[in-house]
N, C-alpha and C. Protein backbone atom coordinates (compact mmCIF):
# COMPACT_ATOMS: atom_id res chain seq x y z
N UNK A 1 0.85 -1.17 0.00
CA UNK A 1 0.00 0.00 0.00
C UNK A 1 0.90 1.23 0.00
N UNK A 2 0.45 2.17 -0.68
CA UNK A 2 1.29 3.32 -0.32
C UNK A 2 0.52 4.60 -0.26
N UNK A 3 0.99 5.21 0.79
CA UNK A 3 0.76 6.41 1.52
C UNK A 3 1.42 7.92 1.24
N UNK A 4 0.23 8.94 1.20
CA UNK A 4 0.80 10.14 -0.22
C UNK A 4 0.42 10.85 1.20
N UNK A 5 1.55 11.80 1.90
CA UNK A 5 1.46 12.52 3.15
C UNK A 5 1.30 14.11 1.99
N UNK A 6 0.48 14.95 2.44
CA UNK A 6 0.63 16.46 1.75
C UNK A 6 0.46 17.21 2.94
N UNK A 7 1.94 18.09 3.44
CA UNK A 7 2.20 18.65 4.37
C UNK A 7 2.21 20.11 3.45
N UNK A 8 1.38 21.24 4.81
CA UNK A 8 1.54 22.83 3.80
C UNK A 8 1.45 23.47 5.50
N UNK A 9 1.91 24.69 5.41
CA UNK A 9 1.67 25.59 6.93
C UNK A 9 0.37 25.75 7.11
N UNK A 10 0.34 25.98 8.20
CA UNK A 10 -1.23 26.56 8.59
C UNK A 10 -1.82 27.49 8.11
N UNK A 11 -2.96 27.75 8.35
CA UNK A 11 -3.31 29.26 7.15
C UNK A 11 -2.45 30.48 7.85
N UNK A 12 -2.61 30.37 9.71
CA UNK A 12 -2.22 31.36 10.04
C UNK A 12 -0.53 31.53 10.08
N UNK A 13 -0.11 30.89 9.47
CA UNK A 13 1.45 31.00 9.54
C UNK A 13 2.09 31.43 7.79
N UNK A 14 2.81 32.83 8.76
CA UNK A 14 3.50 33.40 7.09
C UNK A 14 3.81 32.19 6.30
N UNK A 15 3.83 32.45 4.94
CA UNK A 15 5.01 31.43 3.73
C UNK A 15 5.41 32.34 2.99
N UNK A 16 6.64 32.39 2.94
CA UNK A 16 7.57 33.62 2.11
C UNK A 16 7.52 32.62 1.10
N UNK A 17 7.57 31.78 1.19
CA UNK A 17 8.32 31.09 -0.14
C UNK A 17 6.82 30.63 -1.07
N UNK A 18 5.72 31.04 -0.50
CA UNK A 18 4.44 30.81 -1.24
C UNK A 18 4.46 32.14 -1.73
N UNK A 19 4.70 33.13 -1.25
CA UNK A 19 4.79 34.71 -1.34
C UNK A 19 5.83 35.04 -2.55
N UNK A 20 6.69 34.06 -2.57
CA UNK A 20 8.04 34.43 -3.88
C UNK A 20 7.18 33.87 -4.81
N UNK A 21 6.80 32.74 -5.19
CA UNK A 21 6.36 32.11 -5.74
C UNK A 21 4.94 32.81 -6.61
N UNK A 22 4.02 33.51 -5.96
CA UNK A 22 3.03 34.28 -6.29
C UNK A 22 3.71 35.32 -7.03
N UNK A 23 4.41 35.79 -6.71
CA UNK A 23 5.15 37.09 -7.11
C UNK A 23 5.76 37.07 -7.97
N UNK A 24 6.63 35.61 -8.75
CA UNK A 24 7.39 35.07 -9.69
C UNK A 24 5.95 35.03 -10.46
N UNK A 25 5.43 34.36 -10.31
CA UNK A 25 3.83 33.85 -10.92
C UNK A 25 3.66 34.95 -11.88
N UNK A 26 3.28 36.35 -11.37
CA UNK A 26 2.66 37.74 -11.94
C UNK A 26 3.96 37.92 -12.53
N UNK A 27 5.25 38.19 -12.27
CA UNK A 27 6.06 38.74 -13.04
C UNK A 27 6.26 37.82 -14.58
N UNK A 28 5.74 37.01 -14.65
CA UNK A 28 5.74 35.86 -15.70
C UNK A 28 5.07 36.08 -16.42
N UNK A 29 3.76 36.77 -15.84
CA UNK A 29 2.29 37.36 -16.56
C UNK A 29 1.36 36.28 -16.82
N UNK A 30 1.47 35.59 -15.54
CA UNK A 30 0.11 35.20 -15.19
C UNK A 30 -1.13 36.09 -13.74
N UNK A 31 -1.35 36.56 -14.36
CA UNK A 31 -2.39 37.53 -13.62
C UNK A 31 -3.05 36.81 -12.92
N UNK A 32 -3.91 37.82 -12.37
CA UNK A 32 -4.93 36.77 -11.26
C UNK A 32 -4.40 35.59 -10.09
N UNK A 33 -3.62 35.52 -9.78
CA UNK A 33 -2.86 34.76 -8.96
C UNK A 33 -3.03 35.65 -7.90
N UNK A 34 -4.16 34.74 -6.80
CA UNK A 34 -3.91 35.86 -5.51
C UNK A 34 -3.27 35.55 -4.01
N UNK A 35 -3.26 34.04 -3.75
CA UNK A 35 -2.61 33.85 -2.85
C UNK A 35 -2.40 32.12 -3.44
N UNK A 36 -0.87 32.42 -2.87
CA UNK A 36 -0.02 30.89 -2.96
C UNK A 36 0.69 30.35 -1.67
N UNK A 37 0.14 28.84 -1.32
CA UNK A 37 0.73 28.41 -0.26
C UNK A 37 1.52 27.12 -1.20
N UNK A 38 2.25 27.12 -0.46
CA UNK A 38 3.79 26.14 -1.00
C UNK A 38 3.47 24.72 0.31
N UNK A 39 4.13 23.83 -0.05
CA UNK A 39 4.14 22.53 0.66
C UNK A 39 4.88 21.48 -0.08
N UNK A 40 4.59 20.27 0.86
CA UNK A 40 5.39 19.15 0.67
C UNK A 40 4.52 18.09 0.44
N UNK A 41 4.92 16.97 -0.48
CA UNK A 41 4.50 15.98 -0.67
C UNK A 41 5.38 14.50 -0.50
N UNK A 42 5.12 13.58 0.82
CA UNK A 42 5.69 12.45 1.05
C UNK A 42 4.84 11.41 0.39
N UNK A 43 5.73 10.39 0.05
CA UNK A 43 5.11 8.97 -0.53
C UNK A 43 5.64 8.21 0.24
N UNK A 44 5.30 7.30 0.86
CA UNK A 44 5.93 5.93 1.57
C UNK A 44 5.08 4.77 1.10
N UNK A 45 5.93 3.87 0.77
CA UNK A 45 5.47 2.23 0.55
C UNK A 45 5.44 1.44 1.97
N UNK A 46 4.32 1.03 1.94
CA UNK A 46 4.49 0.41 3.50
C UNK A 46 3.73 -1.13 3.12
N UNK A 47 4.09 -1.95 3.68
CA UNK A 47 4.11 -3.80 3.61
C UNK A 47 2.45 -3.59 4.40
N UNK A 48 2.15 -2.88 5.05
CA UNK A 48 0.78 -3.17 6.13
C UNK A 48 -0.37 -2.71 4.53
N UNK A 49 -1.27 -4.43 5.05
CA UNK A 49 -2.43 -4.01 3.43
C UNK A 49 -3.80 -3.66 4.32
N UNK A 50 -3.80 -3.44 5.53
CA UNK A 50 -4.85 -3.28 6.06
C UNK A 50 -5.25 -1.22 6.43
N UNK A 51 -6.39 -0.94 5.72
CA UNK A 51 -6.01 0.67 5.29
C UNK A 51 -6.19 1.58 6.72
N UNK A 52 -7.09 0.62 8.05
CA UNK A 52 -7.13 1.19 9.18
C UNK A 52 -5.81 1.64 9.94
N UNK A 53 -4.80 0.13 9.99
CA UNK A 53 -3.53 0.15 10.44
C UNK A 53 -2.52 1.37 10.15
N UNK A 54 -2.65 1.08 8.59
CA UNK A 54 -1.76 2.05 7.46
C UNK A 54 -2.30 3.93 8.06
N UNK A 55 -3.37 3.81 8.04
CA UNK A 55 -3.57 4.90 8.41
C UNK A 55 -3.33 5.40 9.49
N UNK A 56 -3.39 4.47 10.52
CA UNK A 56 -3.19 4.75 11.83
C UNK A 56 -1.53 5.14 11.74
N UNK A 57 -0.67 4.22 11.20
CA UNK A 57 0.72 4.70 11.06
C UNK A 57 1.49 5.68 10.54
N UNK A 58 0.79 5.79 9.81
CA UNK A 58 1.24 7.01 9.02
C UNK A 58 0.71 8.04 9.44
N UNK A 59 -0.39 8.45 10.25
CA UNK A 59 -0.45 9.65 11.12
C UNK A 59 0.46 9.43 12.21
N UNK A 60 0.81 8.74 12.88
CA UNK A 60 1.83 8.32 13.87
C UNK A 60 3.29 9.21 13.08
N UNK A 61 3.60 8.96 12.13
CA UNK A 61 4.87 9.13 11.49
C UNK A 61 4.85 10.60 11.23
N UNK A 62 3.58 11.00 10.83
CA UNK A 62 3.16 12.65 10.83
C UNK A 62 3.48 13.16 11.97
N UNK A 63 3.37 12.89 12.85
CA UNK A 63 2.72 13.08 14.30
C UNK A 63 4.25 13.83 14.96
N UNK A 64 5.00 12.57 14.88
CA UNK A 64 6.50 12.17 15.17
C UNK A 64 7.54 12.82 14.53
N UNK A 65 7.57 12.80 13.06
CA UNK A 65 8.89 13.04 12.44
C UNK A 65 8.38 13.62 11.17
N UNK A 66 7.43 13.70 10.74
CA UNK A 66 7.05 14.23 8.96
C UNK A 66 6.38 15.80 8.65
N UNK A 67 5.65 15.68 9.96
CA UNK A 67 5.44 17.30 9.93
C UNK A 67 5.43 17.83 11.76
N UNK A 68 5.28 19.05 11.50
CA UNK A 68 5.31 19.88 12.92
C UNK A 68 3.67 20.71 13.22
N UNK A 69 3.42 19.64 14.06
CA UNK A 69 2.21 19.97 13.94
C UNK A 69 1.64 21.47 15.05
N UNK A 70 2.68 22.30 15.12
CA UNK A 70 3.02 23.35 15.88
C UNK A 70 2.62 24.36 14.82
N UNK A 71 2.93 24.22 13.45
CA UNK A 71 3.16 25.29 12.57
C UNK A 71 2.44 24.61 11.27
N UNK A 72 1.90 23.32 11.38
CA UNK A 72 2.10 22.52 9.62
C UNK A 72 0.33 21.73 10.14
N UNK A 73 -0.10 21.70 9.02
CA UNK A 73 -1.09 20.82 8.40
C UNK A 73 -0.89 19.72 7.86
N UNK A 74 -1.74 18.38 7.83
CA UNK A 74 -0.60 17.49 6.82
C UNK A 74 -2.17 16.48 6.64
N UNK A 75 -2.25 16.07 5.60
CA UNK A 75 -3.54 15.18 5.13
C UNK A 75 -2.84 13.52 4.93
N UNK A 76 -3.49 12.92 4.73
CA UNK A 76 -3.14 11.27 4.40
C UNK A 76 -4.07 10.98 3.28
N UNK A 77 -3.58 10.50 2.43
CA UNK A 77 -3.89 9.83 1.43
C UNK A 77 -3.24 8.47 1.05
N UNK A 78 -4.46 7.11 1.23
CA UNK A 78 -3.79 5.98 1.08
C UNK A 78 -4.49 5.32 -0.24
N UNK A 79 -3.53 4.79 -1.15
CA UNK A 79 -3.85 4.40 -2.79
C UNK A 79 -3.20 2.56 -2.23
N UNK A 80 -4.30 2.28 -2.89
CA UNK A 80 -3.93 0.91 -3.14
C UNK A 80 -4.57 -0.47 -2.36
C-alpha cells in the first residue's frame, strides 16, 4: 500500500516562499494569482495491506517526524 502525506503551513502562519512564488507567478504574466501556499508531498510504501492500520501509522509518522504539527497541516492519502 502506499501512503501520499501532503504537508503545507497553517493558514495562520506566514510562507515567504508561497509569497516568492506568487510574485514570480505575476512577473511571468500570469495575472490573477492571488494567494499561494507552497508545501510538501511524502510517498511511503508500507508492507501493512490493512487501510485502518496504514492509516493509523502514518499519522503516527506525521505526528513524530514528517510534519510539525506546531506550525504545519498534513492530510493522508492511502492508494492501493
Amino acid at each position: 500500500m502506499k501512503a501520499r502525506v501532503h504537508v503545507t503551513l497553517k493558514r495562520a502562519v506566514l510562507d515567504p516562499q508561497g509569497q516568492a512564488i506568487g510574485r514570480a507567478l505575476s512577473g511571468l504574466g500570469f495575472d490573477g494569482v492571488e494567494n499561494v501556499r507552497q508545501g510538501k508531498v511524502i510517498e511511503i510504501d508500507l508492507a501493512e495491506t490493512d487501510k485502518g492500520k496504514a492509516q493509523e501509522r502514518v499519522r503516527a509518522m506525521c505526528d513524530r517526524l514528517l510534519a510539525n504539527p506546531v506550525i504545519e497541516d498534513y492530510t493522508v492519502e492511502l492508494i492501493g
